[in-house]
Protein backbone atom coordinates (compact mmCIF):
# COMPACT_ATOMS: atom_id res chain seq x y z
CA UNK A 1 -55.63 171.46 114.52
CA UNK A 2 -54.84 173.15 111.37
CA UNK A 3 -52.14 174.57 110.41
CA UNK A 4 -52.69 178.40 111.22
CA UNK A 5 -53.66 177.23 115.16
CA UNK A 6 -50.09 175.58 115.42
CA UNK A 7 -48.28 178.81 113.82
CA UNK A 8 -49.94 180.50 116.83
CA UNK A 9 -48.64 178.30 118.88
CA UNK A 10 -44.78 178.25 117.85
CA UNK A 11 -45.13 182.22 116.90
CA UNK A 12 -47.04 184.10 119.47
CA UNK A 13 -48.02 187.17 117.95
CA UNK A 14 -45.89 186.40 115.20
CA UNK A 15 -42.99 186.07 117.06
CA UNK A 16 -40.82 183.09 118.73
CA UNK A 17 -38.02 182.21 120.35
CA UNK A 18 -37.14 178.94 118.82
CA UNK A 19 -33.57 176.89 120.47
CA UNK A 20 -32.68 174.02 117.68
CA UNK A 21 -30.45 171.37 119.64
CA UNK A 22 -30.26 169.03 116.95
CA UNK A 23 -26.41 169.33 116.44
CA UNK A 24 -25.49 166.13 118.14
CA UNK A 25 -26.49 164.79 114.75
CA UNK A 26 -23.56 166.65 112.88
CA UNK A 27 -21.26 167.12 115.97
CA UNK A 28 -20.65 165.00 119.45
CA UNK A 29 -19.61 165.74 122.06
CA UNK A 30 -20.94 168.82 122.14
CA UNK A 31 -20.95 171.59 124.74
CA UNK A 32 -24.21 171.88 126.54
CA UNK A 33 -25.91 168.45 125.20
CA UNK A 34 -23.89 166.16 127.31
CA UNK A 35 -27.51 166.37 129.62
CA UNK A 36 -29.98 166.89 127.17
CA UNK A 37 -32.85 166.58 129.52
CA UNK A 38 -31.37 169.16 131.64
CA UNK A 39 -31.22 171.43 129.02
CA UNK A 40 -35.01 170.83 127.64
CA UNK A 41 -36.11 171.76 131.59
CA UNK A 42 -34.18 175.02 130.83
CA UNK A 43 -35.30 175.86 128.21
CA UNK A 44 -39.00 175.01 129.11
CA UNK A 45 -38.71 177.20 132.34
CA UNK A 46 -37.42 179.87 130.09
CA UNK A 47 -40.57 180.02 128.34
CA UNK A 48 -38.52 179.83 124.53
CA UNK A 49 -41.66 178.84 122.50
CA UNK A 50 -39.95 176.14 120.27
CA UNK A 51 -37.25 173.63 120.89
CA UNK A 52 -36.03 172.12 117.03
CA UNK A 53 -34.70 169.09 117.24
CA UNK A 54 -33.65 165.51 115.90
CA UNK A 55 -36.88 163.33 116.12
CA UNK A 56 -35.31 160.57 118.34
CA UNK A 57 -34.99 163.89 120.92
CA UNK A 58 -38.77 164.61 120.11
CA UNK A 59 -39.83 161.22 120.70
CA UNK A 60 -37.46 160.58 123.70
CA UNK A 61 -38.16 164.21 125.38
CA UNK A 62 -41.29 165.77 124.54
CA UNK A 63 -43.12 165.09 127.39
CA UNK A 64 -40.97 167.61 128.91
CA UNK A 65 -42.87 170.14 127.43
CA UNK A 66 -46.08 169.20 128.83
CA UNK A 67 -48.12 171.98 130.53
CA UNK A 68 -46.21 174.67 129.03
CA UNK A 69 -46.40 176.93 125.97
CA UNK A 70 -43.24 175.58 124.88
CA UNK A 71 -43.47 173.02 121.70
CA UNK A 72 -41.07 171.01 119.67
CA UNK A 73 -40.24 170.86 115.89
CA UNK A 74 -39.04 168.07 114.03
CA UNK A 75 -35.89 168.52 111.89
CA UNK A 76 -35.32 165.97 109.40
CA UNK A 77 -32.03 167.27 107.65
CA UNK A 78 -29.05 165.21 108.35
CA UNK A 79 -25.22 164.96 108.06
CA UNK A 80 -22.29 164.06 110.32
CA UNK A 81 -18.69 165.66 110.82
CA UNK A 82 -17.36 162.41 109.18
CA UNK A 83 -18.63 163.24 105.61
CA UNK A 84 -15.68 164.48 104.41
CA UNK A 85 -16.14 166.09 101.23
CA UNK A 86 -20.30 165.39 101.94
CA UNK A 87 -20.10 167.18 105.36
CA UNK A 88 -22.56 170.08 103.77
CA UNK A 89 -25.03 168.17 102.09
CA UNK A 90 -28.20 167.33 104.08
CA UNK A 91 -29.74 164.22 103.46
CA UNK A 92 -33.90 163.72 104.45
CA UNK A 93 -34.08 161.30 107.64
CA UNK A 94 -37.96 161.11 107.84
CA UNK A 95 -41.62 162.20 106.85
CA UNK A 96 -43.56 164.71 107.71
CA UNK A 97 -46.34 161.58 109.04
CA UNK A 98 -43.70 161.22 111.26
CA UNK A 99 -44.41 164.61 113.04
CA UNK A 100 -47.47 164.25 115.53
CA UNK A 101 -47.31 160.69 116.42
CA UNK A 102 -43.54 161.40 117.97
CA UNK A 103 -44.77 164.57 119.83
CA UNK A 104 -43.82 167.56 116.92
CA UNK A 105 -45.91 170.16 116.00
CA UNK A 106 -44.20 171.42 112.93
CA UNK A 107 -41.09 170.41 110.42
CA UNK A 108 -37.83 171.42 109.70
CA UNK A 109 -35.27 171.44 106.71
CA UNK A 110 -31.87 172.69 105.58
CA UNK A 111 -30.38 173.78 102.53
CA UNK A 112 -27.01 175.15 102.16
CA UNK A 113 -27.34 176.91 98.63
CA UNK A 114 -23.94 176.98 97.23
CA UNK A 115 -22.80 173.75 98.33
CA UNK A 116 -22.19 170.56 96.80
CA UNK A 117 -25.55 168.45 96.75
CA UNK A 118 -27.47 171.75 96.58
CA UNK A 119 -30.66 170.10 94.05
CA UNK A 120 -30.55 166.72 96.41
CA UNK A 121 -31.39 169.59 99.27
CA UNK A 122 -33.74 171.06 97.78
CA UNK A 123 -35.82 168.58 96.44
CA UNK A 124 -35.88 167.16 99.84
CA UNK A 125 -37.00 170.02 100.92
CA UNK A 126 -39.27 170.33 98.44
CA UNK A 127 -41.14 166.89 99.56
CA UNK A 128 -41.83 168.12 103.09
CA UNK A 129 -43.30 171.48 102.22
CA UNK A 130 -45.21 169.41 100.17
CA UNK A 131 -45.98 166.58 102.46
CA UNK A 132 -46.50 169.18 105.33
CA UNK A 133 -49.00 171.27 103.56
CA UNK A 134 -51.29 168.27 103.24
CA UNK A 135 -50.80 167.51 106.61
CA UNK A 136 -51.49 171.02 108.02
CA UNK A 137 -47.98 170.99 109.34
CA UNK A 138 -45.61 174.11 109.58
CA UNK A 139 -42.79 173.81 108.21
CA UNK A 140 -39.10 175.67 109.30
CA UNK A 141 -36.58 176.44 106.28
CA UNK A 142 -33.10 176.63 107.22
CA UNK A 143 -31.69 177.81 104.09
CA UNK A 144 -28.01 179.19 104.27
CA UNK A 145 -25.78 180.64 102.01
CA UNK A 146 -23.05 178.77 101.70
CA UNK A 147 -20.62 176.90 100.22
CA UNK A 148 -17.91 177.16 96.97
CA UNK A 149 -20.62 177.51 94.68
CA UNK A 150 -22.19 180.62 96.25
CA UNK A 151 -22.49 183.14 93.36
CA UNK A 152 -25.05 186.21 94.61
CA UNK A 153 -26.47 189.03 91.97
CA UNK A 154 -23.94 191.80 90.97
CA UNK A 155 -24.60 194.66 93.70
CA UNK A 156 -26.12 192.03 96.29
CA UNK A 157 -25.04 193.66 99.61
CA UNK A 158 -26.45 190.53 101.43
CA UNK A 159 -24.19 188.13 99.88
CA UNK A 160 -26.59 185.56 99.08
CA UNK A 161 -28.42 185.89 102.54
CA UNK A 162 -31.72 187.64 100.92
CA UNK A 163 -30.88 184.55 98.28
CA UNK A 164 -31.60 182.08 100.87
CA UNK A 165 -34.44 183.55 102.54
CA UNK A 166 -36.30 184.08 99.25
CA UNK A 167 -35.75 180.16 98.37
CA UNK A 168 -37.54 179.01 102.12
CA UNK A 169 -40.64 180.99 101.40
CA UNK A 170 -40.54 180.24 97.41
CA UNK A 171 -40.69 176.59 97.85
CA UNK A 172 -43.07 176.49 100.50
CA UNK A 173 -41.98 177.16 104.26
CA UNK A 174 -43.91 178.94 106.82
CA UNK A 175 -40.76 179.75 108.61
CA UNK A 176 -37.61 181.06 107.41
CA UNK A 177 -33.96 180.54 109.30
CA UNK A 178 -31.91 183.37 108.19
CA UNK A 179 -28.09 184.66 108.62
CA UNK A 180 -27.43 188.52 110.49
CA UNK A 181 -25.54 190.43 107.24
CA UNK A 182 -23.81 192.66 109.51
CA UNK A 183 -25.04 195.73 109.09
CA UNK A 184 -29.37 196.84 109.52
CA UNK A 185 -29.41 198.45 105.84
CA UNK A 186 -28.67 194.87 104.53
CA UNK A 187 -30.87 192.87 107.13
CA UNK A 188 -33.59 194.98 106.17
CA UNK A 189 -33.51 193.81 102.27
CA UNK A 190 -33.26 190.13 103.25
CA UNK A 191 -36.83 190.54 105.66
CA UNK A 192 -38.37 192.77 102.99
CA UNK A 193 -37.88 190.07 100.68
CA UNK A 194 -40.17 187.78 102.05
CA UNK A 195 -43.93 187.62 103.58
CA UNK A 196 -43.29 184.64 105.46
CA UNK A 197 -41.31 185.81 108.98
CA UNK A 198 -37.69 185.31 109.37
CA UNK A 199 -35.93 184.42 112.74
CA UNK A 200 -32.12 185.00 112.63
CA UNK A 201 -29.29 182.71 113.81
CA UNK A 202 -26.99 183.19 116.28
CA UNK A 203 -23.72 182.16 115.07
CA UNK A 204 -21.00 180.58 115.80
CA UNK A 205 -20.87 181.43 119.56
CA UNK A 206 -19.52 184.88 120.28
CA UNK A 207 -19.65 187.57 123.37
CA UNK A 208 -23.03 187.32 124.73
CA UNK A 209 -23.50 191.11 124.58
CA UNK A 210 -22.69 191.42 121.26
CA UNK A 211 -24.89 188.80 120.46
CA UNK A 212 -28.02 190.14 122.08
CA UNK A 213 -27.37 193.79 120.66
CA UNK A 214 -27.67 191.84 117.07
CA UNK A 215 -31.00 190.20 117.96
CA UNK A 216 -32.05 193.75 119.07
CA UNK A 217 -31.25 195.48 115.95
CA UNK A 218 -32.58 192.52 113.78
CA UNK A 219 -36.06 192.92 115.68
CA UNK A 220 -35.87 196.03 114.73
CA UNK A 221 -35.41 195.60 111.01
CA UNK A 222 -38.25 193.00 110.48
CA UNK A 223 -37.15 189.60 112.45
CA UNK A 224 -40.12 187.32 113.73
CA UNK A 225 -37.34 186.24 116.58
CA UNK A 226 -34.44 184.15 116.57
CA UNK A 227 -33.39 180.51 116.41
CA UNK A 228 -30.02 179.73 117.60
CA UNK A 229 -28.76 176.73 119.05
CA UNK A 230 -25.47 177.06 120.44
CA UNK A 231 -25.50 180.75 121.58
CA UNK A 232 -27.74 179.19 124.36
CA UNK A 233 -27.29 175.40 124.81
CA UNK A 234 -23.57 176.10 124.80
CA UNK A 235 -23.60 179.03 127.29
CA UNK A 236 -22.79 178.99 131.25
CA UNK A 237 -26.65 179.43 131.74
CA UNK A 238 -28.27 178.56 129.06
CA UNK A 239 -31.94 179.20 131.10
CA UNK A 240 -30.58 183.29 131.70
CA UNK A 241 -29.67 183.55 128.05
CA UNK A 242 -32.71 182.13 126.93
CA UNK A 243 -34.71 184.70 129.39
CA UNK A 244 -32.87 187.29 127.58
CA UNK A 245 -33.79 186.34 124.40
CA UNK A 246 -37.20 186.02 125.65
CA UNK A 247 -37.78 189.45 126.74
CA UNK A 248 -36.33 190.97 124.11
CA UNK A 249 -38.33 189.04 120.87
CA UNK A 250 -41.66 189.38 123.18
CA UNK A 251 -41.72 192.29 125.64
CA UNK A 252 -39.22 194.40 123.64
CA UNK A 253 -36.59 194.81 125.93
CA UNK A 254 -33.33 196.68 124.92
CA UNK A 255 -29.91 193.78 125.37
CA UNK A 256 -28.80 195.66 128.27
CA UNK A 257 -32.04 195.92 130.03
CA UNK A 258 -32.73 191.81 129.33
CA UNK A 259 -28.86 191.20 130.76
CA UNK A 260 -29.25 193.10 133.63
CA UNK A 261 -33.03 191.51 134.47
CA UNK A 262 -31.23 188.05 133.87
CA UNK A 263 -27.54 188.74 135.75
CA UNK A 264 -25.84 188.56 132.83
């Protein structure tokens, strides 16, 4: 399979609902991944296309996914809340060789521009675009801006955001994770700034209404869908808020009109 067939796959149409439940690596105990395997059946019967995570979860879980169009990407960035002043900075945990052989269809990476460690990150991240691309692997770019050494362009109404995305496609990944701005003027510079699509986070979790209405207006300003973890695994139902996130990345569906389908 090359490469293109398994961007079909994790993007229908170009688009994808991707969970990432890799934070037990950084963070435990967390809400929502006390029973991970209950939360991977969730998610499957949600129909979310990609779950991201840690590839002891890939290896341990991805038979879960068998028989449905939902697949699993392996992120190799790594740190723990016990880092101290290291927290932010991402060390590589694996190789893209890795990938298939524990049940992944595609790579992931993170780089916090701005933060302490920021070339380590990115030449990490540099090695598994290039690994992946001989591999015919896709590849996921986290790239956030971040951190006390975040310095955007004079006028930059994104902050750094447009930044980030613009370093995920530049050094080679299929897939960009990016950051809502606040505002659609702004989201719209940080998707036009890129050819590769762009499926925004959800946060640090928030009202669920709120939340949705962002992915809404971010579909409308040139998202490919969203990937965000806690929003979902960390919500009462994480299956009805993964329905809603569904609908509205593939079938279009206002927030209100996916909350009400879902009994939100």
């Amino acid at each position: 399979m090359n490469k293109s067939n398994r961007l079909d796959l994790l993007l229908p149409n170009g688009r994808g609902v991707w969970i990432p439940i890799d934070h037990g690596m950084s963070d435990y105990p967390s809400q929502g991944l006390e029973d991970t395997e209950l939360l991977i059946r969730q998610l499957v019967s949600a129909g979310v296309d990609v779950i991201v995570a840690q590839k002891g979860v890939v290896s341990h879980y991805n038979h879960l996914c068998d028989g449905s169009n939902t697949n699993m990407v392996i992120h190799f960035s790594a740190s723990t809340r016990h880092g101290g002043h290291d927290a932010s900075r991402k060390v590589s945990v694996g190789q893209a060789s890795e990938v298939e052989s524990r049940g992944g269809l595609g790579a992931s990476a993170q780089v916090n521009i701005g933060s302490e460690g920021e070339a380590a990150m990115l030449e990490a991240m540099g090695q598994l675009t290039t690994e992946c691309h001989h591999l015919e692997l896709p590849v996921l770019g986290m790239v956030y801006a971040r951190g006390p050494n975040l310095n955007p362009v004079d006028g930059d109404s994104t902050n750094g955001v447009a930044h980030a995305a613009r370093v995920a496609f530049e050094i080679g990944c299929d897939v960009g994770k990016t950051t809502w701005t606040g505002d659609e003027a702004s989201f719209a510079q940080v998707t036009s700034a890129v050819p590769i699509p762009l499926l925004v986070a959800g946060g640090a979790k928030t009202n669920t209404q709120d939340m949705l209405a962002m992915v809404e207006k971010a579909m409308r300003n040139g998202a490919a869908g969203v990937c965000m973890g806690r929003q979902v695994f960390a919500h009462d139902s994480p299956e009805s808020i993964a329905k809603a996130l569904v609908m509205i990345v593939h079938q279009g569906a206002t927030a209100e009109d996916a909350m009400k389908a879902v009994g939100l």
